[in-house]
C-alpha atoms as a PDB file:
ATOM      1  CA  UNK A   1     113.911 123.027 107.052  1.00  0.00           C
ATOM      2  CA  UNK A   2     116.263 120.481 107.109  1.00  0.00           C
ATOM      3  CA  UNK A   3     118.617 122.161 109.163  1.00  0.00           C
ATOM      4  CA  UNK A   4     116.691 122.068 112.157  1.00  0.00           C
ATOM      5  CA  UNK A   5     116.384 118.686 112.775  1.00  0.00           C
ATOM      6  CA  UNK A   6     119.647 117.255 112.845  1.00  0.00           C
ATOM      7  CA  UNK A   7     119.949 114.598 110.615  1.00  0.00           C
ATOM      8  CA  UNK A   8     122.694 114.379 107.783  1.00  0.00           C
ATOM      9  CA  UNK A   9     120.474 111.874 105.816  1.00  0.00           C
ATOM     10  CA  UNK A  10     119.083 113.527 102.862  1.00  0.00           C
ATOM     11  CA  UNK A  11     115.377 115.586 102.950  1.00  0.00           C
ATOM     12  CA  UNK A  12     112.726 112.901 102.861  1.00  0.00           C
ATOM     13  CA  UNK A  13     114.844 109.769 103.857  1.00  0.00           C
ATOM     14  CA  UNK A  14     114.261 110.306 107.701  1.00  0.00           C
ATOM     15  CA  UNK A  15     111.450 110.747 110.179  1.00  0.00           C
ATOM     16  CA  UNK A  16     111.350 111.723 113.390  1.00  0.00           C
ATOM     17  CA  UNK A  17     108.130 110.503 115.281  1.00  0.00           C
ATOM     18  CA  UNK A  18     106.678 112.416 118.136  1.00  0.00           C
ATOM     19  CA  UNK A  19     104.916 109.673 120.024  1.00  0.00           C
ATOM     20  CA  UNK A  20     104.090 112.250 122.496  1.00  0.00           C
ATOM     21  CA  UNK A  21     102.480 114.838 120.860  1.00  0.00           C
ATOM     22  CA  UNK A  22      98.772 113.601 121.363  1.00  0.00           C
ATOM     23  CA  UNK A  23      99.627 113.871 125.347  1.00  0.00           C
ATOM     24  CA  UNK A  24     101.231 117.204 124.293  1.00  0.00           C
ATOM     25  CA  UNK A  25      98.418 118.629 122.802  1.00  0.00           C
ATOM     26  CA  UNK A  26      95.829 117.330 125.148  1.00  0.00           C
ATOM     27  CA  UNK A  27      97.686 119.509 128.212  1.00  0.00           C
ATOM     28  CA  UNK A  28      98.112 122.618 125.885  1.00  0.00           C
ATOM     29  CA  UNK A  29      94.552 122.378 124.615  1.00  0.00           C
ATOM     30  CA  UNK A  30      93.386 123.005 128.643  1.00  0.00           C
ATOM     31  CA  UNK A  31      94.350 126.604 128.538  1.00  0.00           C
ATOM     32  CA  UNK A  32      94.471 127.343 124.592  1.00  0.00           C
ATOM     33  CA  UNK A  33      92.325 130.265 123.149  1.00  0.00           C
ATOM     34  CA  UNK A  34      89.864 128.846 120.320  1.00  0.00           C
ATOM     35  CA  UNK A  35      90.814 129.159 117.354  1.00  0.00           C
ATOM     36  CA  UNK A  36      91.696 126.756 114.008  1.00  0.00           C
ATOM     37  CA  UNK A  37      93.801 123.967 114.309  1.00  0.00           C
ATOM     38  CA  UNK A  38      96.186 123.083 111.179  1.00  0.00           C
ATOM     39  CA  UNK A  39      96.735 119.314 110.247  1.00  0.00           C
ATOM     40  CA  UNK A  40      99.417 119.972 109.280  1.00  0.00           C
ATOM     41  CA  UNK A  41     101.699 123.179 107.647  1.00  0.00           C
ATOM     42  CA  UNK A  42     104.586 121.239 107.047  1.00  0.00           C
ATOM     43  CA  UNK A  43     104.568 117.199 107.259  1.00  0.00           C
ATOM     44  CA  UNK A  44     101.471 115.453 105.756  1.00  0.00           C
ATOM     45  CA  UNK A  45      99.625 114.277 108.480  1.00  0.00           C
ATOM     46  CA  UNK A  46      98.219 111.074 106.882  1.00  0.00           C
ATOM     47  CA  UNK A  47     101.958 109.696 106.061  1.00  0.00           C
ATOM     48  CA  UNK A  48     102.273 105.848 105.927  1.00  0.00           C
ATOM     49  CA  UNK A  49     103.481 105.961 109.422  1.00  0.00           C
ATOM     50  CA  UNK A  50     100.164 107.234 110.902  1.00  0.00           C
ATOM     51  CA  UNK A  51      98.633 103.885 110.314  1.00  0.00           C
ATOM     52  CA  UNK A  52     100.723 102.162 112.628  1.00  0.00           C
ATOM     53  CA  UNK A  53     101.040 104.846 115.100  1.00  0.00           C
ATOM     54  CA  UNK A  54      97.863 106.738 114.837  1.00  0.00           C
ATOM     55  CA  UNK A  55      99.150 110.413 116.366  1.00  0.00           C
ATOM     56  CA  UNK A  56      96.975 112.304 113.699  1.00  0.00           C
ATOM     57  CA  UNK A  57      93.838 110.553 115.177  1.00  0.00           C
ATOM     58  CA  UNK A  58      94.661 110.685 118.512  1.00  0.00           C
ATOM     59  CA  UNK A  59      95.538 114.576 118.003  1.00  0.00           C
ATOM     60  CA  UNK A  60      91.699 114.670 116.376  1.00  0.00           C
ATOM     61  CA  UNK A  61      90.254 113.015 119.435  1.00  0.00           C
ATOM     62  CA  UNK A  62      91.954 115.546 121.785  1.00  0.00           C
ATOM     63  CA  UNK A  63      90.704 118.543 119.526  1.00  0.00           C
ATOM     64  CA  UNK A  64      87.118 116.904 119.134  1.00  0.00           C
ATOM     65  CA  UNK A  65      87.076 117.088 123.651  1.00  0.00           C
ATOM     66  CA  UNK A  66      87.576 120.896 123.180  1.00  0.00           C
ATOM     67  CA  UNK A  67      85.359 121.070 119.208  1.00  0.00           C
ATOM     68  CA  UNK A  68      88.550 123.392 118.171  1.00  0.00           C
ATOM     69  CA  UNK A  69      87.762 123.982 114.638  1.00  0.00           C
ATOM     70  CA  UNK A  70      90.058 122.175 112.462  1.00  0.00           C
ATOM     71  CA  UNK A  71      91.688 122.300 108.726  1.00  0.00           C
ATOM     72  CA  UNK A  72      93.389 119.264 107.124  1.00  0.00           C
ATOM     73  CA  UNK A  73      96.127 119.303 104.194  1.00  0.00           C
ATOM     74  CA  UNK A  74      97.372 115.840 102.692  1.00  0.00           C
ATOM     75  CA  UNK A  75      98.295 114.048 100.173  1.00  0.00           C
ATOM     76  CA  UNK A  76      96.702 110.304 101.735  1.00  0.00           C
ATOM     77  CA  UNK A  77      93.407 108.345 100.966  1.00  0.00           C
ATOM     78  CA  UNK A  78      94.313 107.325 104.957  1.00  0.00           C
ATOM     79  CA  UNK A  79      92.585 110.415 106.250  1.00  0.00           C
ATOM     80  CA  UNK A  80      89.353 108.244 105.448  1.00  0.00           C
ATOM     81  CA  UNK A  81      90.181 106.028 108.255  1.00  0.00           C
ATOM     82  CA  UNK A  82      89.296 109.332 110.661  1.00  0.00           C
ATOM     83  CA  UNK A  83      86.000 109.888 109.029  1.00  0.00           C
ATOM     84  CA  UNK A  84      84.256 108.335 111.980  1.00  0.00           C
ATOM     85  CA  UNK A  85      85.309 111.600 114.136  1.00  0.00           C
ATOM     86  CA  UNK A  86      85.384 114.261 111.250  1.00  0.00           C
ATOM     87  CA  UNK A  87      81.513 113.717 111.227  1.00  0.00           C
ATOM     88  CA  UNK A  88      81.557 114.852 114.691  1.00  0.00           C
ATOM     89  CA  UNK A  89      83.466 118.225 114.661  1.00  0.00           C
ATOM     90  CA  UNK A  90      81.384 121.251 114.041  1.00  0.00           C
ATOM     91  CA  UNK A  91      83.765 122.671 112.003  1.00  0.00           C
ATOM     92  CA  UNK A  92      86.843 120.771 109.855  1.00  0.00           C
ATOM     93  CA  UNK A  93      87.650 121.502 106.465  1.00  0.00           C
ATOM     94  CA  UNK A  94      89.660 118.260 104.748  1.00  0.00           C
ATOM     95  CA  UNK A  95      92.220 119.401 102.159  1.00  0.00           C
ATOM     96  CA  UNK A  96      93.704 116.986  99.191  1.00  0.00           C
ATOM     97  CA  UNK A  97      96.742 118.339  97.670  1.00  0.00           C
ATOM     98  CA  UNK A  98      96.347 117.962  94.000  1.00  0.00           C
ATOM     99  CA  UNK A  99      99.144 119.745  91.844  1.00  0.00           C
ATOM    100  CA  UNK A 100      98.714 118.650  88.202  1.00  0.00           C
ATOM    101  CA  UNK A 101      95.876 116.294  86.701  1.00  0.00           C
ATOM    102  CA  UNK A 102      98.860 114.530  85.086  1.00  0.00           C
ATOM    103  CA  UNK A 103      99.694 110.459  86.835  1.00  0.00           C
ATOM    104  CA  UNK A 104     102.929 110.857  84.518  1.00  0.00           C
ATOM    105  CA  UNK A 105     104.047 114.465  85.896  1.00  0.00           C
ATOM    106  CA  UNK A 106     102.888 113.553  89.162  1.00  0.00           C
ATOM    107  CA  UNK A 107     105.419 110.792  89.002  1.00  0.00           C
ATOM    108  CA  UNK A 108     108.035 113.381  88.113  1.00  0.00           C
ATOM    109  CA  UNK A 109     107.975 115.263  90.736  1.00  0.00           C
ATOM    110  CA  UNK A 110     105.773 113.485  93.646  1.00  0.00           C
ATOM    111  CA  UNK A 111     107.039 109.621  92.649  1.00  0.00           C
ATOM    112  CA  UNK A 112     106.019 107.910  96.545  1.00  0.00           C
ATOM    113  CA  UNK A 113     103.121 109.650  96.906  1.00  0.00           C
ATOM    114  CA  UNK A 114      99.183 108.569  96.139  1.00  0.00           C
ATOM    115  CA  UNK A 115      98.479 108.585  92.719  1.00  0.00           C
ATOM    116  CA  UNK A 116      95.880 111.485  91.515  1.00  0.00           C
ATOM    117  CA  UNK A 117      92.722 109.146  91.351  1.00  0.00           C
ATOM    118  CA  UNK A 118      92.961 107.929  94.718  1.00  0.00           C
ATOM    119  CA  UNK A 119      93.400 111.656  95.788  1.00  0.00           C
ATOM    120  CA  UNK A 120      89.975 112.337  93.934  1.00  0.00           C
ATOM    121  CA  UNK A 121      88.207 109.439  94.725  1.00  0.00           C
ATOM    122  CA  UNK A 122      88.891 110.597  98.548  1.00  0.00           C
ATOM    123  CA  UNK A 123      87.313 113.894  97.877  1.00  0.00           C
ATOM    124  CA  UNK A 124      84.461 112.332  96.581  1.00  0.00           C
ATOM    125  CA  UNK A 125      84.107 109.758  99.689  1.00  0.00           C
ATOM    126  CA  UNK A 126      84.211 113.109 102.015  1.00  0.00           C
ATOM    127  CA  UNK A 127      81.422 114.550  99.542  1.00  0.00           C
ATOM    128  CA  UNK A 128      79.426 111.873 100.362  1.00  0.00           C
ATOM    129  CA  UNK A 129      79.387 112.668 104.012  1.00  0.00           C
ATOM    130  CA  UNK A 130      79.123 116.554 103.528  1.00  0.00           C
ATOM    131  CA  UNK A 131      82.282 117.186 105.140  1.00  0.00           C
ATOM    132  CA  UNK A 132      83.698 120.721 103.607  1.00  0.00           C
ATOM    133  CA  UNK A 133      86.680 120.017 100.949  1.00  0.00           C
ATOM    134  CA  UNK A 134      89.034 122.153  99.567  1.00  0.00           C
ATOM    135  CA  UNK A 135      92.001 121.523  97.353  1.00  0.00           C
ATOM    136  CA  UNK A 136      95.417 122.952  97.232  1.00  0.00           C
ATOM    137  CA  UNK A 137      97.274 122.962  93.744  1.00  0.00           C
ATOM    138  CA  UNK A 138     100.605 124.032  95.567  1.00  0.00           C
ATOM    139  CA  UNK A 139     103.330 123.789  94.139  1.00  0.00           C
ATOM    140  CA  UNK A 140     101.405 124.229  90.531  1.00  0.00           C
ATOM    141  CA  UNK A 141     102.986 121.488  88.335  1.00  0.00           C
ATOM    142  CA  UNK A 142     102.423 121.377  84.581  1.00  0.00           C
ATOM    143  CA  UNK A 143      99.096 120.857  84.309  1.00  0.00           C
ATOM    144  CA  UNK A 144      96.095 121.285  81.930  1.00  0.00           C
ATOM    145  CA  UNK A 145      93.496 123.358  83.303  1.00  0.00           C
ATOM    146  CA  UNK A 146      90.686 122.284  81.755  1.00  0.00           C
ATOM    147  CA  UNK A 147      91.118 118.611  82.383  1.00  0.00           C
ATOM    148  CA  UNK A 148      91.790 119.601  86.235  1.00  0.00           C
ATOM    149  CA  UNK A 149      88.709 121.677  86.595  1.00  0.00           C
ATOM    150  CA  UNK A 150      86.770 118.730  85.234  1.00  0.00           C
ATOM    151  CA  UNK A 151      88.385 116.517  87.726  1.00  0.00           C
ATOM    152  CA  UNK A 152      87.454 118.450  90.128  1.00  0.00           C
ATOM    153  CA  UNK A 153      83.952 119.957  89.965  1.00  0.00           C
ATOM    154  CA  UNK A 154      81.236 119.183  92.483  1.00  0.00           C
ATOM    155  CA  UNK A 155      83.867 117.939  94.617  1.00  0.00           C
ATOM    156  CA  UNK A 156      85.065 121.037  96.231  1.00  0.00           C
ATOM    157  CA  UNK A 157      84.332 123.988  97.975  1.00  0.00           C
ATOM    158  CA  UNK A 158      87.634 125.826  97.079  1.00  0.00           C
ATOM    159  CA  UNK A 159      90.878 126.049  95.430  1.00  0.00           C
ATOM    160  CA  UNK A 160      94.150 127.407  97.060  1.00  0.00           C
ATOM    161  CA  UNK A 161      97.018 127.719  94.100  1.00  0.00           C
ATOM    162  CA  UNK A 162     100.458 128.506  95.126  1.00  0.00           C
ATOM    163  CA  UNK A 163     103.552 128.519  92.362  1.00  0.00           C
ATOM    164  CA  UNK A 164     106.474 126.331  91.934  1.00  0.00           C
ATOM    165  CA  UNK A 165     109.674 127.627  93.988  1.00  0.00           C
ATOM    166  CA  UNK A 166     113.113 127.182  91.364  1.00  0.00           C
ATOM    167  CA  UNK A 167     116.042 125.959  93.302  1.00  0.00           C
ATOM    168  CA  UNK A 168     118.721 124.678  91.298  1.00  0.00           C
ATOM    169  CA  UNK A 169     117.649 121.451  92.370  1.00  0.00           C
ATOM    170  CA  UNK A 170     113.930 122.055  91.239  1.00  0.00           C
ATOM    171  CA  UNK A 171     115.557 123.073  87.785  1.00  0.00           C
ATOM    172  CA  UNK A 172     117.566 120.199  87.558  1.00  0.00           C
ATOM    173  CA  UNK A 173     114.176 117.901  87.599  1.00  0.00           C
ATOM    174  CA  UNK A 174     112.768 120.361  84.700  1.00  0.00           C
ATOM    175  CA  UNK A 175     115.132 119.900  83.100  1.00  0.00           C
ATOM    176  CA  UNK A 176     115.780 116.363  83.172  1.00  0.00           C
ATOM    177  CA  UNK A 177     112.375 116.171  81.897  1.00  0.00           C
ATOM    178  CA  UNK A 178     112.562 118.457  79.525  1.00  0.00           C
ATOM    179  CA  UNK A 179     109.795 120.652  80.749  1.00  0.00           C
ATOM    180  CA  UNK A 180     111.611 123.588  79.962  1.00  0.00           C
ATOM    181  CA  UNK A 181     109.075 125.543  79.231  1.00  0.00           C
ATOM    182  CA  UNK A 182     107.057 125.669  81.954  1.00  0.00           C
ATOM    183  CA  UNK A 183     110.073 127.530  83.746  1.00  0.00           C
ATOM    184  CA  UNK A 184     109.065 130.114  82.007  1.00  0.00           C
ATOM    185  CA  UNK A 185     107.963 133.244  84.812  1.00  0.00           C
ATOM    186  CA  UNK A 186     104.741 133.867  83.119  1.00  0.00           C
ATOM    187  CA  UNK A 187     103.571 130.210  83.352  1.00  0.00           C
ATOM    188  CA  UNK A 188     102.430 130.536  86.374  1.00  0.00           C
ATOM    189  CA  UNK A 189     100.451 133.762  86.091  1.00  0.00           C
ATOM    190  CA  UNK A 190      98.956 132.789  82.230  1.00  0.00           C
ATOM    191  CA  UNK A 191      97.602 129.051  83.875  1.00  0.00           C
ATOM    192  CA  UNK A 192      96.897 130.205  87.617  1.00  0.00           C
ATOM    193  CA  UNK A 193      94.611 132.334  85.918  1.00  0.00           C
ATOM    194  CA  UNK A 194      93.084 130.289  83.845  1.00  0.00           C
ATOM    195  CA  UNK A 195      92.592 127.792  86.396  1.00  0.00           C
ATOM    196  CA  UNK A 196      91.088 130.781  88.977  1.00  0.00           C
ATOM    197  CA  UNK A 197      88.474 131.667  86.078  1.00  0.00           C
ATOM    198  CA  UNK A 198      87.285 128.225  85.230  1.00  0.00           C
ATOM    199  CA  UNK A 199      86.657 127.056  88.792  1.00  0.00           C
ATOM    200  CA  UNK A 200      84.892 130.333  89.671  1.00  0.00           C
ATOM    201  CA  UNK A 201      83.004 129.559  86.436  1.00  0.00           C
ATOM    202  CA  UNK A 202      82.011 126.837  88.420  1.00  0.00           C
ATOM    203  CA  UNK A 203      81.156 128.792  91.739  1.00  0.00           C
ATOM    204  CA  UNK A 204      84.035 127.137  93.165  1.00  0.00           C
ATOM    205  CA  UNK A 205      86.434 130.241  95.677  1.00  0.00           C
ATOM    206  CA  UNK A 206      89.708 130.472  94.491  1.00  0.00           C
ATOM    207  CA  UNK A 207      92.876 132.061  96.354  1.00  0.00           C
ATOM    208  CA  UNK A 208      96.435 132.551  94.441  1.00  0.00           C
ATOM    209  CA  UNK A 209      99.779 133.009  96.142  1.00  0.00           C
ATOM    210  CA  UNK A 210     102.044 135.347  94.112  1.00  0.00           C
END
C-alpha cells in the first residue's frame, strides 16, 4: 500500500489528510446508486486526527442527507463522539476490531492503539443505544478463545475472523516474542474454529476468511 502514496517515511509514520473529502463525497453522493457505505477498508476512520479535523463525521452527515446505509470498522472509543447521528441512520452497523483478548499481546503487535477494554466498553455503550455491532478478529492474534467469547457475549451481533498474513517482517515480531508456535499453519484453522463454535453457541453469526 505504501507504494502508492509517495512517501519514503516508513508505513505508519505519515498521514496524508484529505480535508476535502466531506465536499467530495457530498457531490458524488448526488448521483450515487444506494448501496452500503464502508468507514473505512483501509485507514481507521476514528484515528486521533479525526478529533481535530472531524472528516469521518462530516462524511456521516453527508451520508445521513441521502440515509445510505453505512458499516463502520475501527479500532477508537472516538466513534462514540458520532453517536448523536448513528441514532439517526436507518441502517449502520459499528465494527470494533478486537484481535486477541490479551492487553500484553495486543501490545505486541498493536502497541499505539486503544487498549482491549476501552474497545469493549465501546461496544457496550453502542449496546446501550441498540445500534447493530459486530466485531472483526482480523488479523487473529494469539488469543484464548474462551476468555474472548466471554468478553464478548451480549455485545455483538457477529464475528468476522480473518488470519494473520507472515511476511518476514510479521515473523520477525513472532519471533522476537517467542510466539513461535502460533506460526504454526494449523493455528489458525484449530482456534478460528473454536472461536466460530463457541460464539454460534452463543447465537452470535460468524464468517472466516481462509
Amino acid at each position: 500500500m505504501k507504494r502508492f502514496t509517495g512517501h519514503r517515511e516508513p508505513w505508519g509514520e505519515f498521514i496524508d489528510i484529505k480535508v476535502n473529502a466531506p465536499n467530495l463525497l457530498r457531490k458524488q453522493l448526488k448521483r450515487a446508486r444506494r448501496g452500503i457505505v464502508a468507514l473505512s477498508t483501509v485507514t481507521d476512520p476514528y484515528q486521533p486526527l479525526e478529533e481535530t479535523y472531524q472528516l469521518t463525521r462530516r462524511c456521516l452527515e453527508a451520508l445521513l442527507d441521502y440515509q445510505f446505509s453505512v458499516n463502520i470498522l475501527t479500532r477508537s472509543p472516538l466513534c462514540l463522539r458520532d453517536i448523536d447521528l448513528f441514532r439517526q441512520f436507518d441502517k449502520i452497523e459499528v465494527g470494533l476490531s478486537i484481535t486477541t483478548h490479551d492487553e500484553k499481546m495486543k501490545g505486541i503487535f498493536e502497541p499505539c492503539s486503544p487498549s482491549i477494554r476501552s474497545r469493549v466498553q465501546t461496544l457496550r455503550a453502542l449496546r446501550k443505544e441498540k445500534i447493530g455491532t459486530y466485531v472483526f478478529i482480523g488479523p487473529m492474534l494469539p488469543l484464548d478463545p474462551s476468555k474472548l467469547v466471554t468478553m464478548l457475549e451480549g455485545l455483538i451481533d457477529e464475528v468476522l475472523i480473518d488470519r494473520m498474513n507472515y511476511p518476514n517482517k510479521v515473523k520477525s515480531i513472532y519471533h522476537k516474542a517467542k510466539l513461535n508456535e502460533y506460526l504454526e499453519d494449523d493455528y489458525f484453522r484449530l482456534v478460528g474454529m473454536e472461536l466460530k463454535e463457541r460464539f454460534e453457541e452463543k447465537g452470535i453469526t460468524v464468517s472466516m476468511c481462509y
